[in-house]
PDB file of N, CA and C in Angstrom:
ATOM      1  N   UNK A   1      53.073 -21.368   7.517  1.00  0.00           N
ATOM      2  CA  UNK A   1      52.693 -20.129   8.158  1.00  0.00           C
ATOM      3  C   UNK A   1      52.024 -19.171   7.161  1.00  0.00           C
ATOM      4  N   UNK A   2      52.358 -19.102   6.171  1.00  0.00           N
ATOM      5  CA  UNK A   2      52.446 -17.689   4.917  1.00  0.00           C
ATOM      6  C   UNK A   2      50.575 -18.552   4.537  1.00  0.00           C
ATOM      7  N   UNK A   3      50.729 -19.808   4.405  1.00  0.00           N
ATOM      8  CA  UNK A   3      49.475 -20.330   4.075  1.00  0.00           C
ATOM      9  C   UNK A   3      47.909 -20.259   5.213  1.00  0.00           C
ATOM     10  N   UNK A   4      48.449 -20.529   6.496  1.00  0.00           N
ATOM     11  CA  UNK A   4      47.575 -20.032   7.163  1.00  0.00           C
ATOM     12  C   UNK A   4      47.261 -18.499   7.269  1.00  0.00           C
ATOM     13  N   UNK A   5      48.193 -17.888   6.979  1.00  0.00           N
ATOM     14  CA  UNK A   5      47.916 -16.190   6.760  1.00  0.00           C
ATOM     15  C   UNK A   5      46.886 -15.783   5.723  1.00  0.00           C
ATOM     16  N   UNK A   6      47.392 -16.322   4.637  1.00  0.00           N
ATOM     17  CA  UNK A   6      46.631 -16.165   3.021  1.00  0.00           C
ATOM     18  C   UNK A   6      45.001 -16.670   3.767  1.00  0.00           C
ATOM     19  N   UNK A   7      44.530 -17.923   3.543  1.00  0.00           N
ATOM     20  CA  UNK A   7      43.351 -18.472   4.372  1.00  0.00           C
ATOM     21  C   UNK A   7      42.987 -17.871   5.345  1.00  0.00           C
ATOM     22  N   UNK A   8      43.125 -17.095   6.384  1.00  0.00           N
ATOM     23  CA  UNK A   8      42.816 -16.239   7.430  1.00  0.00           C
ATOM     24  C   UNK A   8      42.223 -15.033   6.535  1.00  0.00           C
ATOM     25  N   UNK A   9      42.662 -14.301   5.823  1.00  0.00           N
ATOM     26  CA  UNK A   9      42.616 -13.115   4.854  1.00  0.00           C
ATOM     27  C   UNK A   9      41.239 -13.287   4.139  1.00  0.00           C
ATOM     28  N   UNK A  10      41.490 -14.803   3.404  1.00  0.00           N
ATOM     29  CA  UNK A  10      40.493 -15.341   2.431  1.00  0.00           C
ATOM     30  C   UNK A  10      38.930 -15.450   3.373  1.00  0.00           C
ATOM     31  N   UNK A  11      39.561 -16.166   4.459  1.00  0.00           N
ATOM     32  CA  UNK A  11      37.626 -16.313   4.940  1.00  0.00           C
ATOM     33  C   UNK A  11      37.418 -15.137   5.401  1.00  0.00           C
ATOM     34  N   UNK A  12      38.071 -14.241   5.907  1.00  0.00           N
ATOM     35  CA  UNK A  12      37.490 -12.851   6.137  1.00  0.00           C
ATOM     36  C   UNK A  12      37.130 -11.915   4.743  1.00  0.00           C
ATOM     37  N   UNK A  13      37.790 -12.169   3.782  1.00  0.00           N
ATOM     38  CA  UNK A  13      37.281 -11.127   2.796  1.00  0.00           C
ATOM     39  C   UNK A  13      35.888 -12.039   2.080  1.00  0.00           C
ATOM     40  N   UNK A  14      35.885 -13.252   2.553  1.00  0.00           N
ATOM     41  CA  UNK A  14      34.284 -13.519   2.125  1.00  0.00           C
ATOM     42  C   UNK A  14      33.120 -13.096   2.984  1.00  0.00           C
ATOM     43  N   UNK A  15      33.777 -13.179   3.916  1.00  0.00           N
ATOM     44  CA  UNK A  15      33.142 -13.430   5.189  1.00  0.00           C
ATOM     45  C   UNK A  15      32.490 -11.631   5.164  1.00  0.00           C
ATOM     46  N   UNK A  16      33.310 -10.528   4.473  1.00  0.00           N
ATOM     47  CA  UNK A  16      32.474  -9.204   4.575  1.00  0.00           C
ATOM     48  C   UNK A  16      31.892  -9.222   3.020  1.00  0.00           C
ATOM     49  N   UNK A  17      32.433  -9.953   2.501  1.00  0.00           N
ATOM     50  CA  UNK A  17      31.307  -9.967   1.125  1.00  0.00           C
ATOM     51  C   UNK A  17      30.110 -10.727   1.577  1.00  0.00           C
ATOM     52  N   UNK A  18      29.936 -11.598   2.346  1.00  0.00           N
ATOM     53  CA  UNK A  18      28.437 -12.671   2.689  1.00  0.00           C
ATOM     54  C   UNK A  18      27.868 -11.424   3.311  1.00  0.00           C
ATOM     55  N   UNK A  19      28.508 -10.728   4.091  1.00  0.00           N
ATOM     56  CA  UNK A  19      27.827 -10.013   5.113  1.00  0.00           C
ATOM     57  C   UNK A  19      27.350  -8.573   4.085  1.00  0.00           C
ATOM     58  N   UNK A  20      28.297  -7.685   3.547  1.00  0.00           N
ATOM     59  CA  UNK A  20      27.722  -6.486   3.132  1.00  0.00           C
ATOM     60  C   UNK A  20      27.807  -6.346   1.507  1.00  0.00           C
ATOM     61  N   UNK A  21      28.324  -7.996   0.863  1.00  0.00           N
ATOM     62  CA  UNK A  21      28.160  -7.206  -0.619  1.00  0.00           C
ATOM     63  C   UNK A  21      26.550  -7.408  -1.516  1.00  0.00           C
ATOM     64  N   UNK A  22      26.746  -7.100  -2.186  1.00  0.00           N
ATOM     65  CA  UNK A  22      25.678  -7.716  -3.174  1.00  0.00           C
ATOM     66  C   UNK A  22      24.904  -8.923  -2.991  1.00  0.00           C
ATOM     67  N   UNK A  23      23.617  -9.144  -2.563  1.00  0.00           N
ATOM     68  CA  UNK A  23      22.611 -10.521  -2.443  1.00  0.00           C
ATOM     69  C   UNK A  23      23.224 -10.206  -0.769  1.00  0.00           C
ATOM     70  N   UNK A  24      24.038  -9.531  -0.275  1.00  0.00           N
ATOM     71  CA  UNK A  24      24.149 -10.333   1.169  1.00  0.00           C
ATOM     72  C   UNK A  24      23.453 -10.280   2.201  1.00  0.00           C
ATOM     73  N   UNK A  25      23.751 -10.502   3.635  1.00  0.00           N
ATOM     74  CA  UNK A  25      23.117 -10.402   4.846  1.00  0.00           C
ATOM     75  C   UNK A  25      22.059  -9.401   4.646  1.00  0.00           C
ATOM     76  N   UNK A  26      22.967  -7.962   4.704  1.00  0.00           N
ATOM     77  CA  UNK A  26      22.412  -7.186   4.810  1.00  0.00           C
ATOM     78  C   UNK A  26      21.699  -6.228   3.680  1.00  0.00           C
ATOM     79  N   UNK A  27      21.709  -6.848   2.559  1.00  0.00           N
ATOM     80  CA  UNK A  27      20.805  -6.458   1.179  1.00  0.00           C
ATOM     81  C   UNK A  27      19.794  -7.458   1.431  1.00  0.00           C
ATOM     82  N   UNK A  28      19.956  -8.639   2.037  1.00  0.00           N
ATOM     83  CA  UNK A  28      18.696  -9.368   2.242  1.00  0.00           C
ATOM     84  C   UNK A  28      17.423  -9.086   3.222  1.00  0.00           C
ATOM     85  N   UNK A  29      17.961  -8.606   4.189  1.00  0.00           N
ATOM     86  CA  UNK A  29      17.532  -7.484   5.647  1.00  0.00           C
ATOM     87  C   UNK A  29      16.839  -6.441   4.824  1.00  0.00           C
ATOM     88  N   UNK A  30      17.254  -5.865   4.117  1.00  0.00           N
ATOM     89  CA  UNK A  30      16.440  -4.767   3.597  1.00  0.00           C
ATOM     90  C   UNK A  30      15.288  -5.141   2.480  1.00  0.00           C
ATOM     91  N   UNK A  31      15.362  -6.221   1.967  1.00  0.00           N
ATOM     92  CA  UNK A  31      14.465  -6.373   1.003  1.00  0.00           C
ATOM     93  C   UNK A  31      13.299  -7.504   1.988  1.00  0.00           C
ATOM     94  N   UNK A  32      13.705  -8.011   2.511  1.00  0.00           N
ATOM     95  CA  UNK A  32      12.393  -8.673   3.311  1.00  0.00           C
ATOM     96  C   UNK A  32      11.654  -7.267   3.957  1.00  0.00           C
ATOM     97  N   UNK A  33      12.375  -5.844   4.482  1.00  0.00           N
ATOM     98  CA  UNK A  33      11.188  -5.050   5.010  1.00  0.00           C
ATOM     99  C   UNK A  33      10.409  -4.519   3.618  1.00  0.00           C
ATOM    100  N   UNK A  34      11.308  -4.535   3.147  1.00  0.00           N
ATOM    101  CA  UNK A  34      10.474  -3.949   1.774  1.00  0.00           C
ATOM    102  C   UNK A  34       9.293  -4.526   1.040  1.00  0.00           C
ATOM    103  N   UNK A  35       9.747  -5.633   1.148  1.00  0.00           N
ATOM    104  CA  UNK A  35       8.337  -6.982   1.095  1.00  0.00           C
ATOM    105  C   UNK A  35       7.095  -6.723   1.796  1.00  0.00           C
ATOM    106  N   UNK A  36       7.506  -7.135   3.067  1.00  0.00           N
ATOM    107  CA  UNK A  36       6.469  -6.356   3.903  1.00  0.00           C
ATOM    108  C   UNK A  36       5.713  -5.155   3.556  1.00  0.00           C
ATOM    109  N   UNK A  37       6.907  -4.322   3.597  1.00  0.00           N
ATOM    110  CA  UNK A  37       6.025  -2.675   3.344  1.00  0.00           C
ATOM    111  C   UNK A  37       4.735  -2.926   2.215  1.00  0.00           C
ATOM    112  N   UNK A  38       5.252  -3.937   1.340  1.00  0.00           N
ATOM    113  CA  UNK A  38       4.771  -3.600  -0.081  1.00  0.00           C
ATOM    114  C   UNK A  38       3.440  -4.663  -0.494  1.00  0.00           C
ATOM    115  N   UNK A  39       3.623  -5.816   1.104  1.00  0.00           N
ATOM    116  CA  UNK A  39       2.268  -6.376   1.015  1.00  0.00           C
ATOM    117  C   UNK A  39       1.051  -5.412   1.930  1.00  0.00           C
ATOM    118  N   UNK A  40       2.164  -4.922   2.411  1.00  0.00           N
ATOM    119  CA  UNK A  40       1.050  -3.666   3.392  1.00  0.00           C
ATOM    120  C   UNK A  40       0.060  -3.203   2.525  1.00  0.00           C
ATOM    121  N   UNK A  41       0.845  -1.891   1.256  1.00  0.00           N
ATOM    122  CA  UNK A  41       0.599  -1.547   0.376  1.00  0.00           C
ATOM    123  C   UNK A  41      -0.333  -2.026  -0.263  1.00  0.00           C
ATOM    124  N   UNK A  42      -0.018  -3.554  -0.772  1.00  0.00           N
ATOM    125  CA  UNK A  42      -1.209  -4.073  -1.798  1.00  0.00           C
ATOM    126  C   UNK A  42      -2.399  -4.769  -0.796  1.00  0.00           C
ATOM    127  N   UNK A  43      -2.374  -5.269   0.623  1.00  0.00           N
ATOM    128  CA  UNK A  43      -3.513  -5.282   1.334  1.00  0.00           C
ATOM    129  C   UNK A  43      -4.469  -3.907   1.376  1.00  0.00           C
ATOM    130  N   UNK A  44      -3.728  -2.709   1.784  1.00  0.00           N
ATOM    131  CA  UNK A  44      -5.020  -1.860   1.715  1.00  0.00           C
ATOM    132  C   UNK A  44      -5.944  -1.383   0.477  1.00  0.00           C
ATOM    133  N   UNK A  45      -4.832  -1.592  -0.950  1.00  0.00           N
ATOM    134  CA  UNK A  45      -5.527  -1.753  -2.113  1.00  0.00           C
ATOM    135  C   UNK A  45      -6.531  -2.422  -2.210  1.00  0.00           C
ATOM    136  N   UNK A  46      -5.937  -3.622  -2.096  1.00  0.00           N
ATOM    137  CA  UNK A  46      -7.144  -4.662  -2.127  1.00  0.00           C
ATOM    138  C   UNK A  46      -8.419  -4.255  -1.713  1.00  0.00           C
ATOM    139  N   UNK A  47      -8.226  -3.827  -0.239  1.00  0.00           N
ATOM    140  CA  UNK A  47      -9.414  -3.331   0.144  1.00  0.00           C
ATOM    141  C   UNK A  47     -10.175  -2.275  -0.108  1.00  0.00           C
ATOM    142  N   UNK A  48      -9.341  -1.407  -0.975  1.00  0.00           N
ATOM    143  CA  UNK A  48      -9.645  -0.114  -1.442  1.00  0.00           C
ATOM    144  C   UNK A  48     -10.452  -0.504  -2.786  1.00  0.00           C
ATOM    145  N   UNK A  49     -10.201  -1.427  -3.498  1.00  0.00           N
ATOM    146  CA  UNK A  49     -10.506  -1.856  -4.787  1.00  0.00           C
ATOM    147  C   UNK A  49     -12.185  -2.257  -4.081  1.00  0.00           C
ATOM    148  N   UNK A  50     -12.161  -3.437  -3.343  1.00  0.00           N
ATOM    149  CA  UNK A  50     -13.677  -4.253  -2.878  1.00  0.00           C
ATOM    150  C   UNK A  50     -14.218  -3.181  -2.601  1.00  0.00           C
ATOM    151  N   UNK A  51     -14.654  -1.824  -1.816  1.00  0.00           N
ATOM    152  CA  UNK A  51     -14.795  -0.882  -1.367  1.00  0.00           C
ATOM    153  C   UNK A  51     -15.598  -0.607  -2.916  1.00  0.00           C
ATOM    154  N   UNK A  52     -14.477   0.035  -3.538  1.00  0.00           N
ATOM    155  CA  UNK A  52     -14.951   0.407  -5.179  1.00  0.00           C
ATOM    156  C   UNK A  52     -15.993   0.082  -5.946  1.00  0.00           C
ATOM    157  N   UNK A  53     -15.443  -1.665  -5.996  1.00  0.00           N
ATOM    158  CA  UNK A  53     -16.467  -2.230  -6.456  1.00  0.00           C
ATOM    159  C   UNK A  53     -18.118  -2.181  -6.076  1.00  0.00           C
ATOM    160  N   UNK A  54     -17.845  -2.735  -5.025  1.00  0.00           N
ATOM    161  CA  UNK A  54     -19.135  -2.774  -4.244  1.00  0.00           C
ATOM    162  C   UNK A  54     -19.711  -1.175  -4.311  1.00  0.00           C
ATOM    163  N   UNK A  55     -19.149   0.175  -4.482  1.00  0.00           N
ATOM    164  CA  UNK A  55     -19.980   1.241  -4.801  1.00  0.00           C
ATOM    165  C   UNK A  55     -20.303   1.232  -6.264  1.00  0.00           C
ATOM    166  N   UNK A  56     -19.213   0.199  -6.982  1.00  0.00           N
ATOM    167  CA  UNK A  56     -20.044   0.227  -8.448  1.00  0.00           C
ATOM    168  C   UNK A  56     -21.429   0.059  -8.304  1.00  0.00           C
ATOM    169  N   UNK A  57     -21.566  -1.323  -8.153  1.00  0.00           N
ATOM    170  CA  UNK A  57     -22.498  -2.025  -7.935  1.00  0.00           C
ATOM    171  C   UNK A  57     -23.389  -1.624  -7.361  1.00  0.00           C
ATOM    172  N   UNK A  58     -23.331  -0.760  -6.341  1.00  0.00           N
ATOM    173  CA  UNK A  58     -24.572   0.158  -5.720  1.00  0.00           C
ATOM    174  C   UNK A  58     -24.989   0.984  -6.708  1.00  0.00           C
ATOM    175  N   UNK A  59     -24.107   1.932  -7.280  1.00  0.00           N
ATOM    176  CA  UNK A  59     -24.304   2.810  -8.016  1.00  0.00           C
ATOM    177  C   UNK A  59     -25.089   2.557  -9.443  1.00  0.00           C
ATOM    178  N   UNK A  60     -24.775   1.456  -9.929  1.00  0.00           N
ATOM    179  CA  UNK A  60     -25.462   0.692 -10.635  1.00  0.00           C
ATOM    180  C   UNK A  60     -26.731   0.225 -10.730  1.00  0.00           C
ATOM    181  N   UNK A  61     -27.419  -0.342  -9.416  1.00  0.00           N
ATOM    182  CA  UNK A  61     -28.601  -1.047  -9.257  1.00  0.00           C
ATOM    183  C   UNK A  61     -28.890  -0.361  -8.497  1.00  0.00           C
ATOM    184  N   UNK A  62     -29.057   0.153  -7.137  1.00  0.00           N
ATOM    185  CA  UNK A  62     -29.438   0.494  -6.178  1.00  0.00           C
ATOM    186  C   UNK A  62     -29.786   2.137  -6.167  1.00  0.00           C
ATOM    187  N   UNK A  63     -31.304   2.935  -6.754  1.00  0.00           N
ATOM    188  CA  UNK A  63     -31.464   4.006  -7.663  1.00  0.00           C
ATOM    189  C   UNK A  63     -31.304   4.857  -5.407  1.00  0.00           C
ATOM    190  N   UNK A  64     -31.733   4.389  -4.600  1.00  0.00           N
ATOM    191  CA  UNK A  64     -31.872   5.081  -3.663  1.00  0.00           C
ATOM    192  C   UNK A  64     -30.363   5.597  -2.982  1.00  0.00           C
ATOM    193  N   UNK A  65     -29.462   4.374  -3.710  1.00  0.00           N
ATOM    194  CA  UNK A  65     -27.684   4.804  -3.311  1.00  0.00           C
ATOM    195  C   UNK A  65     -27.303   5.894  -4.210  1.00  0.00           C
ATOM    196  N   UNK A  66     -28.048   6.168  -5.457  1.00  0.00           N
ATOM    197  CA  UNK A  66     -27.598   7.174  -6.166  1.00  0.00           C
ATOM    198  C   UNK A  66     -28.126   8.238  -5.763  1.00  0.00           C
ATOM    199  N   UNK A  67     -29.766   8.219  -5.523  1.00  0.00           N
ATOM    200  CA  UNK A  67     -30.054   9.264  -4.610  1.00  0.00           C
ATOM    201  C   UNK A  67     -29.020  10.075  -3.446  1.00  0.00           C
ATOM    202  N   UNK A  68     -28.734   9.292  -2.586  1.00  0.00           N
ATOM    203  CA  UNK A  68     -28.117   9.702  -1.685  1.00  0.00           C
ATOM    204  C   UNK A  68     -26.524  10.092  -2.132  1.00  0.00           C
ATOM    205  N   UNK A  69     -25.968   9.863  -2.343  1.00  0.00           N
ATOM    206  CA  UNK A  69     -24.665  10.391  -3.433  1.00  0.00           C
ATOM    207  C   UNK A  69     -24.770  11.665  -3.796  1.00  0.00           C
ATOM    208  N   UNK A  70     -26.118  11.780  -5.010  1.00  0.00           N
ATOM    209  CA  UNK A  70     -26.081  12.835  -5.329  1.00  0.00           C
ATOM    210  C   UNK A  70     -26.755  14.361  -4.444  1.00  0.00           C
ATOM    211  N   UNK A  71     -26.972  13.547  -3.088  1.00  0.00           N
ATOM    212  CA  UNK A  71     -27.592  14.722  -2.019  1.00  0.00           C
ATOM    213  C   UNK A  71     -26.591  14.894  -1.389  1.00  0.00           C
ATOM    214  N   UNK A  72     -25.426  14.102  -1.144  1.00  0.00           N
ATOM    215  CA  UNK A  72     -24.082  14.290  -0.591  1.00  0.00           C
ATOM    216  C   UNK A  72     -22.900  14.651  -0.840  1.00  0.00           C
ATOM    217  N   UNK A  73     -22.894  14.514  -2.264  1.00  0.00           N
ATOM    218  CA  UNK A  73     -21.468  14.799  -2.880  1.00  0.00           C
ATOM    219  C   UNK A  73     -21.689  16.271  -4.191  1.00  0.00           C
ATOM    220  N   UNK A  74     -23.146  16.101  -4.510  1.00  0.00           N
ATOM    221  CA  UNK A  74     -23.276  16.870  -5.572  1.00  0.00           C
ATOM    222  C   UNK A  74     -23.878  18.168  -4.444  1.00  0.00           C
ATOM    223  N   UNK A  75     -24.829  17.932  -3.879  1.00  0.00           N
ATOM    224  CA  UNK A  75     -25.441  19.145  -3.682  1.00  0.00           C
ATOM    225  C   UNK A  75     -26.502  19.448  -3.774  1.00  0.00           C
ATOM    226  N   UNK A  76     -27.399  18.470  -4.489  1.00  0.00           N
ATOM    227  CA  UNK A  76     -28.821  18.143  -5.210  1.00  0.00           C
ATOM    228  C   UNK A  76     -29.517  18.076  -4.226  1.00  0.00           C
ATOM    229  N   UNK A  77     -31.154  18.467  -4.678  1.00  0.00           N
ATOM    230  CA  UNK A  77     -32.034  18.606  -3.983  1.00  0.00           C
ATOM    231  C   UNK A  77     -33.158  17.815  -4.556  1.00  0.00           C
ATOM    232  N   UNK A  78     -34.287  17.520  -3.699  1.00  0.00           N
ATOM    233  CA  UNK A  78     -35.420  16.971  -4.354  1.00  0.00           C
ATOM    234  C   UNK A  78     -36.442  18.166  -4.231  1.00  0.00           C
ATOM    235  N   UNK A  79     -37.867  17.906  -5.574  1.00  0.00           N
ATOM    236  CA  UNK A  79     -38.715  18.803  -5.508  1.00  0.00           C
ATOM    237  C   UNK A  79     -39.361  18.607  -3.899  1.00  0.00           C
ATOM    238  N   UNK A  80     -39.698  19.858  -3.511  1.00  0.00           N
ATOM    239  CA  UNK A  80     -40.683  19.584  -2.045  1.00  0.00           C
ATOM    240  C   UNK A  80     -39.656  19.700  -1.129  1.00  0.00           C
ATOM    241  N   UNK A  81     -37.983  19.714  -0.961  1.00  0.00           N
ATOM    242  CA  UNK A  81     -37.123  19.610  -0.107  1.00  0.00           C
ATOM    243  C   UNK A  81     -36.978  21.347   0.572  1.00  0.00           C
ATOM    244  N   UNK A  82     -36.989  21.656   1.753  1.00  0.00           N
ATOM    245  CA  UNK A  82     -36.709  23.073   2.042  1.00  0.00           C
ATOM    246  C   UNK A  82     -35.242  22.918   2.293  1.00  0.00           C
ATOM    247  N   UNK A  83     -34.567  24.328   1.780  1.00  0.00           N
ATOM    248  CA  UNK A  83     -33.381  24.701   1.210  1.00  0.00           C
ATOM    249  C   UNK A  83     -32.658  25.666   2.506  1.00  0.00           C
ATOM    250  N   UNK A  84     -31.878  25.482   3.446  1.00  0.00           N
ATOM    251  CA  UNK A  84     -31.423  26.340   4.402  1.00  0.00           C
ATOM    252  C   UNK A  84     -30.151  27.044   3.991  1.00  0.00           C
ATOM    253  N   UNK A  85     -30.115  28.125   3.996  1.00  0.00           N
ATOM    254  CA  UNK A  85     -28.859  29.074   3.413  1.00  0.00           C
ATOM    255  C   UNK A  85     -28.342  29.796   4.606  1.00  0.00           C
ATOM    256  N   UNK A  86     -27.136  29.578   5.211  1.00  0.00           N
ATOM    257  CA  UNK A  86     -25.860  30.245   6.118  1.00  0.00           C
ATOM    258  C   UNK A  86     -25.792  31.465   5.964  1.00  0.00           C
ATOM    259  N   UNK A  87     -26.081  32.428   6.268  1.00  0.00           N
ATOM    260  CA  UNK A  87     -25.348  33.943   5.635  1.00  0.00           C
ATOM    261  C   UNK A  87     -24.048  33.661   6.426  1.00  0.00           C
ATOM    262  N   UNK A  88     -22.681  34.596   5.825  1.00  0.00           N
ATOM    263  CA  UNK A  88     -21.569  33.909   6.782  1.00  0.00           C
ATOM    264  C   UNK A  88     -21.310  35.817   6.614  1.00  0.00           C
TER     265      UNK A  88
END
């Protein structure tokens, strides 16, 4: 009797260590979303990086992509361009 008691005790106190201790069920549950999250993460990099590149590479060779850059981001003008000013 005292032995089936002890063994009853025993597979249950593994049985909540499989489930909530350390490496278990539920530390495993959380690190597969985390996985996920974190290929999420490095997919949109990825794409953020090719993106990059490929404006190197424009920026580099392509003198009419720099043109336009610098009429868009800088502010620049070409000679002969008329200049429209907002009064606010």
């Amino acid at each position: 009797m005292k032995v089936g008691r002890y063994l009853i005790i025993f597979v249950l106190l593994m049985g909540a260590l499989i489930t909530f201790g350390d490496r278990g069920l539920i530390d495993n549950y959380r690190m597969k979303e985390k996985l996920v999250a974190l290929k999420t993460i490095n997919h949109e990099l990825t794409l953020e990086n090719t993106a990059l590149k490929k404006s190197i590479t424009l920026l580099k060779d392509d003198p009419s992509y720099i043109e336009m850059m610098a009429r868009s981001e800088l502010g620049m003008v070409k000679k002969g361009d008329l200049v429209y000013r907002m009064a606010q």
